[in-house]
Protein backbone atom coordinates (compact mmCIF):
# COMPACT_ATOMS: atom_id res chain seq x y z
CA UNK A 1 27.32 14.99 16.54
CA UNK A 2 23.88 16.45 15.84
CA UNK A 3 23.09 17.08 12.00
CA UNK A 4 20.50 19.35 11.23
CA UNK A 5 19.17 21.87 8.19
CA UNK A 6 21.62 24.83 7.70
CA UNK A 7 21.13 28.73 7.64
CA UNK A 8 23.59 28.90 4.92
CA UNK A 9 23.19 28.75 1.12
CA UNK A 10 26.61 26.92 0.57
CA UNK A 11 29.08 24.51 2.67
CA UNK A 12 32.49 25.14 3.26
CA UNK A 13 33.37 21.31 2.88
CA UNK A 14 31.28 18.45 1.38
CA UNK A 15 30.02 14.83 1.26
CA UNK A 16 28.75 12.70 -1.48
CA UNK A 17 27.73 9.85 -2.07
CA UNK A 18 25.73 7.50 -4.90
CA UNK A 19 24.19 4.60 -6.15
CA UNK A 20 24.52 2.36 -9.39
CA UNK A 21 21.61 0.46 -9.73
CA UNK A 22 22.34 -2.56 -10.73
CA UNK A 23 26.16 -1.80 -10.57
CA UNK A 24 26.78 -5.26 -8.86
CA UNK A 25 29.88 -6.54 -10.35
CA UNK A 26 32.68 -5.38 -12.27
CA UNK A 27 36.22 -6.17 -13.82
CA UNK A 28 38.18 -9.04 -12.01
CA UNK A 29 35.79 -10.97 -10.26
CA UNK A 30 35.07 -7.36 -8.48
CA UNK A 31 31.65 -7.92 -6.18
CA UNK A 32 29.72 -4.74 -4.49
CA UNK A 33 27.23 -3.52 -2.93
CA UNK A 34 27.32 0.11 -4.39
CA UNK A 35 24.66 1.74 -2.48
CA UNK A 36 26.21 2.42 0.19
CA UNK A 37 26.86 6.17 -0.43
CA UNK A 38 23.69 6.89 -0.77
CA UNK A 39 22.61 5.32 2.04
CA UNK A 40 24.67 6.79 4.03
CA UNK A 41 23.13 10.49 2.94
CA UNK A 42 20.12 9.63 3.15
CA UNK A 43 20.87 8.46 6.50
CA UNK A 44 22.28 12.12 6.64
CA UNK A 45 18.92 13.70 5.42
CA UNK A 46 16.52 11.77 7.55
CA UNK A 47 18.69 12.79 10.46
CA UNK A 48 18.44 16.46 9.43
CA UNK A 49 14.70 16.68 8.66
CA UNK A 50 13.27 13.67 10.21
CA UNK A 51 10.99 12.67 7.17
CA UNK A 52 9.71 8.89 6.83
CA UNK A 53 11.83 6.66 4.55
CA UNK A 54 9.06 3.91 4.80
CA UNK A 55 7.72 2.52 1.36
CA UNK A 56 4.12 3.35 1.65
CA UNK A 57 3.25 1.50 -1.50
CA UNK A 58 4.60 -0.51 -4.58
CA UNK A 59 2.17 -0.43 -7.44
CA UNK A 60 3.22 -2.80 -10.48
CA UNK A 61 1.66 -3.32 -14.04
CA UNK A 62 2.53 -6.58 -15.58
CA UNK A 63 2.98 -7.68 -18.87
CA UNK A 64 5.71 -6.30 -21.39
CA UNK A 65 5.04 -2.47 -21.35
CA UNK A 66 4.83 -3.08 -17.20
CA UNK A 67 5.96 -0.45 -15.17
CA UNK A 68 7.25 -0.19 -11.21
CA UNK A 69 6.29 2.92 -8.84
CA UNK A 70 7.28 3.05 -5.64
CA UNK A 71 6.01 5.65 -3.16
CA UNK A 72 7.16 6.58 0.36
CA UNK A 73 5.41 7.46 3.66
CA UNK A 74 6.27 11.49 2.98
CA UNK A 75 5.40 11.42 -0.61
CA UNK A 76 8.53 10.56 -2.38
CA UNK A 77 8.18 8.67 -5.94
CA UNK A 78 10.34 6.66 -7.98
CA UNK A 79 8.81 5.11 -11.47
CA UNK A 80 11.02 2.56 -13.30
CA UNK A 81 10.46 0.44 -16.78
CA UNK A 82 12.16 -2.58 -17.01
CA UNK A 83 13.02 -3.35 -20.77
CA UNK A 84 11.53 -6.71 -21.26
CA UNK A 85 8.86 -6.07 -18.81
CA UNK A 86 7.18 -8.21 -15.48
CA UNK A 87 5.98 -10.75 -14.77
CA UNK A 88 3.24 -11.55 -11.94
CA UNK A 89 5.66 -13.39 -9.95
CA UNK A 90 8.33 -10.63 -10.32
CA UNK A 91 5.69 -7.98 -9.08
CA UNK A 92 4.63 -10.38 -5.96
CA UNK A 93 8.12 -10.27 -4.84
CA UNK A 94 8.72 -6.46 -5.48
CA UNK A 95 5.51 -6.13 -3.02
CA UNK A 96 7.03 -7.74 0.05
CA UNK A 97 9.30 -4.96 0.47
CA UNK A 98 6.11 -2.82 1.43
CA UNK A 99 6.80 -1.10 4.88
CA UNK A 100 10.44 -1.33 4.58
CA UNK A 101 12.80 1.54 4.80
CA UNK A 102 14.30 2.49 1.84
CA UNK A 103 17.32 3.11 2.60
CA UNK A 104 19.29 0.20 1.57
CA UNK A 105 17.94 -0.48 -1.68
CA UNK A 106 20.46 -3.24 -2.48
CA UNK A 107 19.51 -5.32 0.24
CA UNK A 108 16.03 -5.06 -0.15
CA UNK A 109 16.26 -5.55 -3.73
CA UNK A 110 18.85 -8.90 -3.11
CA UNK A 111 15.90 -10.04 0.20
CA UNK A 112 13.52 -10.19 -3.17
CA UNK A 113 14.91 -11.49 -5.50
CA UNK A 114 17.85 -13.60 -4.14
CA UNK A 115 20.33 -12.07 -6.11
CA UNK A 116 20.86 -9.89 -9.99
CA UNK A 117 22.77 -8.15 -12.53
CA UNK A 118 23.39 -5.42 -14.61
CA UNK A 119 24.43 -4.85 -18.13
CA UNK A 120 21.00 -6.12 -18.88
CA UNK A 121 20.47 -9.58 -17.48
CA UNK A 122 18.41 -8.58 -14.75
CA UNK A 123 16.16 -5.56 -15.31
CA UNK A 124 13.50 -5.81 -13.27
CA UNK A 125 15.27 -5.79 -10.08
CA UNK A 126 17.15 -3.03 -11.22
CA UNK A 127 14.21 -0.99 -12.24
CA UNK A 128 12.80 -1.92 -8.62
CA UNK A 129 16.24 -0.74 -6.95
CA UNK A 130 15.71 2.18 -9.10
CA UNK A 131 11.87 3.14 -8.32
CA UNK A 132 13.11 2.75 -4.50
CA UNK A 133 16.34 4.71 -4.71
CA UNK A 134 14.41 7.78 -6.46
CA UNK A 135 11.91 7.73 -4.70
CA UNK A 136 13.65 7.61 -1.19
CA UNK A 137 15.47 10.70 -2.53
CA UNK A 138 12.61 12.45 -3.64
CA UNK A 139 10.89 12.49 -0.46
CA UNK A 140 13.28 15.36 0.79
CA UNK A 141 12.50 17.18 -2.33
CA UNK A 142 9.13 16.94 -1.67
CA UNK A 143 9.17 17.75 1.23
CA UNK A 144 11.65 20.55 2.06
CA UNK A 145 11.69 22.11 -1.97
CA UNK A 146 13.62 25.21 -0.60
CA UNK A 147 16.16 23.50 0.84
CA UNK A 148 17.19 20.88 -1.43
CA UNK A 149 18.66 21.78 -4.91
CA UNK A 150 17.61 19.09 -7.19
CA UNK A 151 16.91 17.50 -11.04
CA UNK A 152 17.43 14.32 -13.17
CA UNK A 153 20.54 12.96 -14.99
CA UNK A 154 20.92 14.37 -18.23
CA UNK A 155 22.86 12.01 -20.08
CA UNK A 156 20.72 9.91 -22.39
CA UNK A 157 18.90 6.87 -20.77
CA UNK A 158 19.16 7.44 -17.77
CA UNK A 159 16.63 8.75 -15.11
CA UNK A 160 18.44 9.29 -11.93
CA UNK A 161 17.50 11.69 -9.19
CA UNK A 162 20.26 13.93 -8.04
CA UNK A 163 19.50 15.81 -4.54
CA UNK A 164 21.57 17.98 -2.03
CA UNK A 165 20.93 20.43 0.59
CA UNK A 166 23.24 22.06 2.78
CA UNK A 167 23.86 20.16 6.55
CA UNK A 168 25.05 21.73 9.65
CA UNK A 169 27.57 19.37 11.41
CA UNK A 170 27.67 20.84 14.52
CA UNK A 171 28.60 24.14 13.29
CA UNK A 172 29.95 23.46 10.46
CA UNK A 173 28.01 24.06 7.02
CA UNK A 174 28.61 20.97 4.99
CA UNK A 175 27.28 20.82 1.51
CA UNK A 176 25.95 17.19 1.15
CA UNK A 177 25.06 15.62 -2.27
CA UNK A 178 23.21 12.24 -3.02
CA UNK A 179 23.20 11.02 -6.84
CA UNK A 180 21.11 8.18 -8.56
CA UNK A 181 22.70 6.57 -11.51
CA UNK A 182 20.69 4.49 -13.30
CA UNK A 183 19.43 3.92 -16.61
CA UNK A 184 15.63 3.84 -17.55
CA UNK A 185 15.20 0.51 -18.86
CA UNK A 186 16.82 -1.57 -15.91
CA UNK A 187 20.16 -2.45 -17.74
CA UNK A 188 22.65 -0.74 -15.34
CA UNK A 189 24.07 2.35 -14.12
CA UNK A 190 25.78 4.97 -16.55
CA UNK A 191 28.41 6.29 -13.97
CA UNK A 192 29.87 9.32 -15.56
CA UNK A 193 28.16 11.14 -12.65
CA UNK A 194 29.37 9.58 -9.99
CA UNK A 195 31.52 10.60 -6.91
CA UNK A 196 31.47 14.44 -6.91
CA UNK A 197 31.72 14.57 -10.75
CA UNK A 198 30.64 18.13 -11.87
CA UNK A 199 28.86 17.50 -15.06
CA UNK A 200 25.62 18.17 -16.44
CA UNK A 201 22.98 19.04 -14.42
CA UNK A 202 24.88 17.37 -11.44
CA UNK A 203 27.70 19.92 -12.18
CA UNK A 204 25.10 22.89 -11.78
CA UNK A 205 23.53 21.88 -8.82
CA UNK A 206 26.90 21.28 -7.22
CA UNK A 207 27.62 24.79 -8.01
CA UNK A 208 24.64 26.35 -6.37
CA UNK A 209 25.88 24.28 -3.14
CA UNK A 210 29.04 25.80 -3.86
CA UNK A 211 30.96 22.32 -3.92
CA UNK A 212 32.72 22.02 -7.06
CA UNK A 213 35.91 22.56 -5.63
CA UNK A 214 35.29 22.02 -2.19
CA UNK A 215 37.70 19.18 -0.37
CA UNK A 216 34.89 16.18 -0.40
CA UNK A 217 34.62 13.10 1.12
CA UNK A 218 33.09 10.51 -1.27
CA UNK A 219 31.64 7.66 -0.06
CA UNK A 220 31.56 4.20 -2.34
CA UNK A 221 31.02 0.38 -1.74
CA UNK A 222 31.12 -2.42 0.45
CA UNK A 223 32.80 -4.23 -2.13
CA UNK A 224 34.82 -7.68 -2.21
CA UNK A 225 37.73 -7.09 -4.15
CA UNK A 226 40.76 -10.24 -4.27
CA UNK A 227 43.67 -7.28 -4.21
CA UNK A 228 42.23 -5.90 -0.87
CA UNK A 229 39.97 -8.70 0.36
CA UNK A 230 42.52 -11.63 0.69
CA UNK A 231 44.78 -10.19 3.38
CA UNK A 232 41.34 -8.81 5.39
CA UNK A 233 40.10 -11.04 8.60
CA UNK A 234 37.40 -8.78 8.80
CA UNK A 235 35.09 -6.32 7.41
CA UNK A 236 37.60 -3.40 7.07
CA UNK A 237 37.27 0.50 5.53
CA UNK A 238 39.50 1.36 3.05
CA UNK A 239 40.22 5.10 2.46
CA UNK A 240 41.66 5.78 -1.02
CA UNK A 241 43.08 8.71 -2.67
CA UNK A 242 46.19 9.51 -5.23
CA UNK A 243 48.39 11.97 -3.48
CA UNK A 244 48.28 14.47 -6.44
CA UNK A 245 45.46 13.90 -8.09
CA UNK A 246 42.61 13.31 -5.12
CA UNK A 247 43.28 15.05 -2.01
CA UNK A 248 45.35 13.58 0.92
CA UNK A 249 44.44 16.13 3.80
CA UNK A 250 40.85 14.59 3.02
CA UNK A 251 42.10 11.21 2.65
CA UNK A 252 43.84 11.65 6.06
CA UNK A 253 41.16 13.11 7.93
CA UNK A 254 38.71 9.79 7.53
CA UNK A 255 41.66 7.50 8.02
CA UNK A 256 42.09 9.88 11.67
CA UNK A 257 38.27 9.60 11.85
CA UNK A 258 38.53 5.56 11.64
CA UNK A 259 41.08 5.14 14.22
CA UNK A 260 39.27 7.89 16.68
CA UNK A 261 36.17 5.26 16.47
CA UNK A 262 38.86 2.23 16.72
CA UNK A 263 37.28 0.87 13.46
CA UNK A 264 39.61 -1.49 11.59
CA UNK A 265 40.91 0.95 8.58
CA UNK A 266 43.81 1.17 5.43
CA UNK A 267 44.88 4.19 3.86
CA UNK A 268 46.14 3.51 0.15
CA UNK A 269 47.70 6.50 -1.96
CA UNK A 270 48.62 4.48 -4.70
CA UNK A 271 45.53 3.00 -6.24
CA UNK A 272 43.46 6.05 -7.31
CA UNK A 273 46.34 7.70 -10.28
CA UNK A 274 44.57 8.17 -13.30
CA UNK A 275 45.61 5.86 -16.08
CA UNK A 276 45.74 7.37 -19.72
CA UNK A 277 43.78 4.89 -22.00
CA UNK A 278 43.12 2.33 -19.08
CA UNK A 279 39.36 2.36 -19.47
CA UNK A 280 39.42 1.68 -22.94
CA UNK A 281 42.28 -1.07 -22.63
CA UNK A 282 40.02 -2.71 -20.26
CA UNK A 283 37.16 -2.52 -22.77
CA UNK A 284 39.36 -4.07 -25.74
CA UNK A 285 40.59 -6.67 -23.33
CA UNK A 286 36.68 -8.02 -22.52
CA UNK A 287 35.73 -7.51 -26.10
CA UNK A 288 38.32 -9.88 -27.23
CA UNK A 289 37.21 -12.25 -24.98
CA UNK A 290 33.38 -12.05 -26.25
CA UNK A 291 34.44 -12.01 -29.97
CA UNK A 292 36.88 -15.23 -29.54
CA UNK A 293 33.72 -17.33 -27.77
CA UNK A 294 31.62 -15.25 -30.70
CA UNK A 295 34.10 -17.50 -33.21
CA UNK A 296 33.51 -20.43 -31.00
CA UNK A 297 30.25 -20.52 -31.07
CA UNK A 298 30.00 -19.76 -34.95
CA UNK A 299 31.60 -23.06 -35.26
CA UNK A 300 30.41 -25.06 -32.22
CA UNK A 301 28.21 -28.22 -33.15
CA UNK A 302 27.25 -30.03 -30.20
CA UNK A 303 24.16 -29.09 -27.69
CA UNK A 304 26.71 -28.96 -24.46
CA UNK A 305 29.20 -26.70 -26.15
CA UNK A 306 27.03 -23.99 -27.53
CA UNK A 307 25.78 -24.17 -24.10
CA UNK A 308 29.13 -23.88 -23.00
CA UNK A 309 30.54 -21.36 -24.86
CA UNK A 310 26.98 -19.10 -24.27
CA UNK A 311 27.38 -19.95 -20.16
CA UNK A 312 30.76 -18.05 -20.23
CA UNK A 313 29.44 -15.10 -22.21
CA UNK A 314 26.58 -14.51 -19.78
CA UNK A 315 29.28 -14.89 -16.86
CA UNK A 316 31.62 -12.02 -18.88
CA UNK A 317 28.83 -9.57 -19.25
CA UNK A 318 26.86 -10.28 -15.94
CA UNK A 319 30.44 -9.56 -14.08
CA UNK A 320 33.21 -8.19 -16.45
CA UNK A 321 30.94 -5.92 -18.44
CA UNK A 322 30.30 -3.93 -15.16
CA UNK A 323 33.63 -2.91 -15.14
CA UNK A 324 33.68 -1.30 -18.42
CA UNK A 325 30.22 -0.24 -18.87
CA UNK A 326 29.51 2.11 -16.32
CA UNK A 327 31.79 5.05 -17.35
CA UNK A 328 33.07 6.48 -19.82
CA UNK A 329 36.52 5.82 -21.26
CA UNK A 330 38.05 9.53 -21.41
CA UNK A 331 36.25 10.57 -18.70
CA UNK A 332 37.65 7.61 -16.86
CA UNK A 333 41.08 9.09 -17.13
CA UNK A 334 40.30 12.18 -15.11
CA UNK A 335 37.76 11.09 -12.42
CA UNK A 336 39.13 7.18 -12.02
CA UNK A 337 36.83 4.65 -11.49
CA UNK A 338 34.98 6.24 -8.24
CA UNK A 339 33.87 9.46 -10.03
CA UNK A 340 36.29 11.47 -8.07
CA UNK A 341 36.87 15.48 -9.14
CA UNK A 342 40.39 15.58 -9.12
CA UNK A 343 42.20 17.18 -6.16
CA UNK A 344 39.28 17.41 -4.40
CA UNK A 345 38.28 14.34 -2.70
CA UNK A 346 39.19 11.07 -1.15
CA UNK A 347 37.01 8.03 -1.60
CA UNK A 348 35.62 5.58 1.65
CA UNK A 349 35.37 1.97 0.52
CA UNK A 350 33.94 -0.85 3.44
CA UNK A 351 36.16 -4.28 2.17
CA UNK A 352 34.84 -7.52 3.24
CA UNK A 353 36.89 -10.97 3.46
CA UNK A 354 37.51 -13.48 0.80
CA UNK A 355 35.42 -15.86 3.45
CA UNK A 356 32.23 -13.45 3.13
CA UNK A 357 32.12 -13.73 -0.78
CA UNK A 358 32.68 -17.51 -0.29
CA UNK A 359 29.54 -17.21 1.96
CA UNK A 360 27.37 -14.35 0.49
CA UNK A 361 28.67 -13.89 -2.76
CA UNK A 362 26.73 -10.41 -3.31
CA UNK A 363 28.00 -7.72 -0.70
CA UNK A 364 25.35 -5.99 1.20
CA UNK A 365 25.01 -3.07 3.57
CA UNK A 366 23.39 -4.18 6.77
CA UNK A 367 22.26 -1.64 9.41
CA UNK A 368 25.20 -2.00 11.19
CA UNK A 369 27.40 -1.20 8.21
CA UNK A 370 24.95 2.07 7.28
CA UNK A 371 25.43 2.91 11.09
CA UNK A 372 29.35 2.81 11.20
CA UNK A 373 29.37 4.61 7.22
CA UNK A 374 27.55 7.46 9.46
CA UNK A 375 29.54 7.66 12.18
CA UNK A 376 33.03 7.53 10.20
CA UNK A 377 31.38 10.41 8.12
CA UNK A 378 30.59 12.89 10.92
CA UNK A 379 34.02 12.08 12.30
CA UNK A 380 35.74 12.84 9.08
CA UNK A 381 34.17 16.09 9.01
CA UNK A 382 35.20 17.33 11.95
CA UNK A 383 39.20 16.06 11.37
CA UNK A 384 38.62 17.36 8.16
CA UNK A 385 37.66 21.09 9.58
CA UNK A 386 40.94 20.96 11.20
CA UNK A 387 42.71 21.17 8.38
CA UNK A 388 40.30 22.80 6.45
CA UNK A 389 42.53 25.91 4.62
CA UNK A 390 45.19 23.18 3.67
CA UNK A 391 42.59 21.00 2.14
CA UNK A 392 41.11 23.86 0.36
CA UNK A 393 44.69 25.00 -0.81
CA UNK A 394 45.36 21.86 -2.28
CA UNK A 395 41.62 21.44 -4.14
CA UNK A 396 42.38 25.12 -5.59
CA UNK A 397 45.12 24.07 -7.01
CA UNK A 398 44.88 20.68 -8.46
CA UNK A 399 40.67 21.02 -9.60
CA UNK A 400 40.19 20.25 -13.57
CA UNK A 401 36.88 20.64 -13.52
CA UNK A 402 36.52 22.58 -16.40
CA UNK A 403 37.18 19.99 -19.60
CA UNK A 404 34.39 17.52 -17.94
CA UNK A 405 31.84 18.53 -20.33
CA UNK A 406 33.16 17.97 -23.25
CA UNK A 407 34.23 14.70 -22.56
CA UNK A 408 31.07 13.21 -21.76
CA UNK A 409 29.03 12.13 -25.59
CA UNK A 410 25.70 12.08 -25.33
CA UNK A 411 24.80 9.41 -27.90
């Protein structure tokens, strides 16, 4: 299927897809690679305009008020500033990735560093991730302004590019959306715009690519995850949507897509309902665990239990926290954990194997993978467009878009 710039101003279905820098872990022992949405449009993009994705340069101050830019072969830019600043042998390793594509920005990030965190505990490979991942979205801004509809995250701290243009599939006008989420100091994604979540400035440039309510494919993670993982043999998409509440002629159409490409694939419908006060029980849970090692510690007097007790609160907010930190807890209860508008959308997850976390511990999206995410996208576009008025019907009806806004505190 050949993807190239369209005539028209606005799609008639859509794809999206995004990145939380930094967003490597979450709740239960969760592990991810979670750029694998946008790699996938920018895969999208590049195929569409054929710009240059190469990183041209990385340019680094040192020193606490140091700073990360990263610049691509067509002109894109990305500028990040880790909180506690960088050091010379953090910038030497953020330089090898000169002349790499940028597509991936998790695996280059993990091929310099070895491996990081969110919530804080690694910042500047999280600023680096976040340079690279603006600045490979950038470069279409740069260089086709007219065609891509573009601007920052508005929530406060973060500094995310958020990009689209319309796509011709073959025909078909396909409104296609890629979305940074990260934070400007390096400690982790805020996620409230996620997914195809209409808010903000996101929510207005969605609207000029007339995809609020269009039926959307949303494209996540290659993620290890013990509920889905431990019955897997191999690496293995997983299509998820609530019946009612995403959209099942979407969620259908890349689970027909998956099998038409004979690539290993499970539908779930009943993973994705909304959960009234789930976020926040999730929150309390992890906070009760910090305050009772808080008390521990308070009264700990031996070297190898303070170190102990402080150990286990580094693993809790390195992992757990990213569970609960990277959305917001009302918000959670109408867009679920993916960012997902509801009735509009169905959400592609790639699951690995319990025996690749043994191995690898850190998903991450090799070419292969990006090349697959592509191909299952294009082919869920055209099932999709077969069913097209029914998936419509059913976003018509069950979109909420409008009480978004008010949920999301800017604080």
């Amino acid at each position: 299927m050949k993807v190239s710039l369209s005539r028209e101003k606005k799609g008639i279905l859509a794809v999206a897809g995004h990145v939380g820098c930094g967003h490597c872990h979450g709740h239960g022992n969760q592990a991810q690679d979670d750029s694998a949405g946008l790699a996938t449009v920018l895969k999208l993009f590049q195929e569409a305009t054929d710009v240059s994705l190469i990183i041209k340069d990385i340019r680094i101050k040192t020193g606490l008020n140091g700073y990360i830019e990263v610049e691509t072969e067509d002109g894109g830019y990305g500028k990040s500033v880790p909180r506690r600043g960088i050091t010379p042998n953090e910038a030497r390793l953020a330089k090898t990735l000169i002349g790499r594509k940028a597509f991936c920005s998790q695996t280059l990030v993990l091929e310099a560093f070895g491996r990081f965190y969110g919530q804080g505990i690694s910042e500047t490979p999280v600023s680096l991730q976040t340079a690279i991942s603006n600045a490979a979205l950038d470069t279409f801004v740069k260089c086709y302004p007219s065609e891509f509809k573009f601007g920052y995250e508005d929530l406060d701290g973060s500094c995310g590019l958020i990009a689209g243009a319309v796509l011709d599939f073959d025909g078909i006008p396909v409104s296609v959306l890629g979305t940074v989420n990260a934070s400007i100091n390096g400690i982790g994604p805020n996620e409230d715009m996620e997914g195809n979540s209409a808010i903000g400035k996101k929510g207005e440039i969605m609207a000029e690519l007339g995809m609020v309510t269009l039926p959307t494919v949303v494209i996540e993670a290659k993620v290890h995850n013990e509920l889905f993982s431990k019955v897997l043999n191999e690496g293995t998409f997983l299509v998820k949507a609530d019946k009612q509440q995403d959209n099942p002629f979407v969620a259908h159409s890349i689970f027909n897509a998956a099998n038409d490409l004979n690539f290993p694939v499970i539908i779930r419908e009943d993973v994705m309902a909304r959960v009234p006060g789930g976020m926040e029980k999730q929150t309390r849970e992890l906070a009760n665990k910090i305050v009772c090692l808080g008390e521990n510690l308070k009264n700990a007097q031996f070297s190898q239990e303070k170190l102990n007790i402080l150990a286990e609160l580094a693993l809790l907010i390195s992992q757990d926290g990213g569970g609960i930190s990277f959305m917001s807890n009302k918000l959670h209860e109408i867009i679920g954990g993916a960012g997902t508008l509801q009735g509009t959308s169905a959400v592609i997850n790639y699951c690995v194997p319990s025996e690749y976390y043994k191995e690898y511990l850190i998903p991450f999206i090799t070419e292969d993978d990006l090349q697959k995410y592509v191909m299952l996208t294009k082919q869920a576009v055209k099932e999709l467009f077969k069913v097209l008025p029914d998936a419509v019907e059913h976003a018509q009806k069950h979109c909420c878009s409008s009480s978004l806004e008010d949920l999301v505190l800017k604080s």
